[in-house]
Protein backbone atom coordinates (compact mmCIF):
# COMPACT_ATOMS: atom_id res chain seq x y z
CA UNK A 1 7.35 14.12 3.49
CA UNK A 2 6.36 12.95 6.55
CA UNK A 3 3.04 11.32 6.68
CA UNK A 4 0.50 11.39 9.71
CA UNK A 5 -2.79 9.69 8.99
CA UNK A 6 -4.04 7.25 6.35
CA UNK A 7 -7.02 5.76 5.72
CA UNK A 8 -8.56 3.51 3.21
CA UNK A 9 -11.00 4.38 1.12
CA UNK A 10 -13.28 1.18 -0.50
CA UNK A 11 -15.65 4.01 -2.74
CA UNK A 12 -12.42 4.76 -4.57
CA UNK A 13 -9.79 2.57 -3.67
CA UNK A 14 -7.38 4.40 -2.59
CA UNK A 15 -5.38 6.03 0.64
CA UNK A 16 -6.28 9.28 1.54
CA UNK A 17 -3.22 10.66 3.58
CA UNK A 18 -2.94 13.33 5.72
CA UNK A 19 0.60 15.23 6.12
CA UNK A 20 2.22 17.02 9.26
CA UNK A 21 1.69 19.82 6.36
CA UNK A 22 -2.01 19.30 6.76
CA UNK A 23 -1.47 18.19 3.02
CA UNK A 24 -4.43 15.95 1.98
CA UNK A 25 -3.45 13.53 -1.21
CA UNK A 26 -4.98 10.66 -2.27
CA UNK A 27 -3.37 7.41 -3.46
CA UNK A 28 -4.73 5.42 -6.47
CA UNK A 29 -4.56 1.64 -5.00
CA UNK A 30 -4.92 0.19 -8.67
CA UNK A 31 -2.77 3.05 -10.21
CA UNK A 32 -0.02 2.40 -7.47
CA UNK A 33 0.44 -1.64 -7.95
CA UNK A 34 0.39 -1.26 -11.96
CA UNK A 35 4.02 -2.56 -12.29
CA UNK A 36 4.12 -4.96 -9.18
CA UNK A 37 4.44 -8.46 -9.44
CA UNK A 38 1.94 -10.32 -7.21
CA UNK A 39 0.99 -13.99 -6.64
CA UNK A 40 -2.74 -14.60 -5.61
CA UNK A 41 -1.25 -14.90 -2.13
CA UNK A 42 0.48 -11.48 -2.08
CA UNK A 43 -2.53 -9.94 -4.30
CA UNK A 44 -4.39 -11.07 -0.79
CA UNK A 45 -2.03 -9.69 1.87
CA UNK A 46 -1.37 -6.95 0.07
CA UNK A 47 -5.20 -6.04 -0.19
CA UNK A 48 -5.40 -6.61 3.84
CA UNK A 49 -2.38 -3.88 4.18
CA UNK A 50 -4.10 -1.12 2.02
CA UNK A 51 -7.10 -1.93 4.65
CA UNK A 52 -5.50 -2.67 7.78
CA UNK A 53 -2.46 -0.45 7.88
CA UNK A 54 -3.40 2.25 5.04
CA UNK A 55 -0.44 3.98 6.58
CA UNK A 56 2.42 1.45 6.22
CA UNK A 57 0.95 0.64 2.43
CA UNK A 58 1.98 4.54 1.67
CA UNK A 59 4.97 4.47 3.05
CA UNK A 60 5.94 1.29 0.97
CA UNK A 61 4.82 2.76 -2.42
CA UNK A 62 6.33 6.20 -1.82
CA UNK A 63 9.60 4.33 -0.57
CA UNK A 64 9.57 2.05 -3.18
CA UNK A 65 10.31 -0.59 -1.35
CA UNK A 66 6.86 -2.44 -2.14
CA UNK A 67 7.93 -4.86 -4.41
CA UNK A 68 10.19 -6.31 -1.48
CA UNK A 69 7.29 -6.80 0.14
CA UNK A 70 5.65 -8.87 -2.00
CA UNK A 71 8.26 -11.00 -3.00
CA UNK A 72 9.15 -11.16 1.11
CA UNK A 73 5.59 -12.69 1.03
CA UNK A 74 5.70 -15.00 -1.59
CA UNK A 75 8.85 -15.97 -0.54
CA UNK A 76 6.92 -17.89 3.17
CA UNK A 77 4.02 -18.60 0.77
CA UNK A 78 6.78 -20.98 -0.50
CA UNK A 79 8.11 -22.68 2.30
């Protein structure tokens, strides 16, 4: 899937992403970091990237690569 647009939305917290398939879905912010491991740290930045960049915070969870993120994070909140 190749994604276009995203854009955070506070009412429901969540992405609402837009496809190249004009495909509208909408991500559940609190569903999506269920199983993730955060610090308060990490709980921040990752707050600022479902605000900031809605688009790169999909692309994380659908890659599954968002738990490297966050430990990536913790790992400077450590040095």
């Amino acid at each position: 899937m190749r994604l276009i647009y995203a854009e955070y939305n506070p009412l429901t917290n969540s992405i609402d992403i837009t496809t190249f398939d004009n495909y509208i879905l909408r991500m559940d912010c609190s569903k999506a970091e269920d199983e993730l491991k955060t610090t308060p740290c990490s709980q921040n930045a990752l707050n600022a990237l479902a605000i900031d960049e809605p688009l790169e915070y999909a692309r994380l969870i659908l890659d599954g690569e968002m738990q490297t993120w966050i430990d990536s994070i913790d790992s400077l909140e450590v040095q």
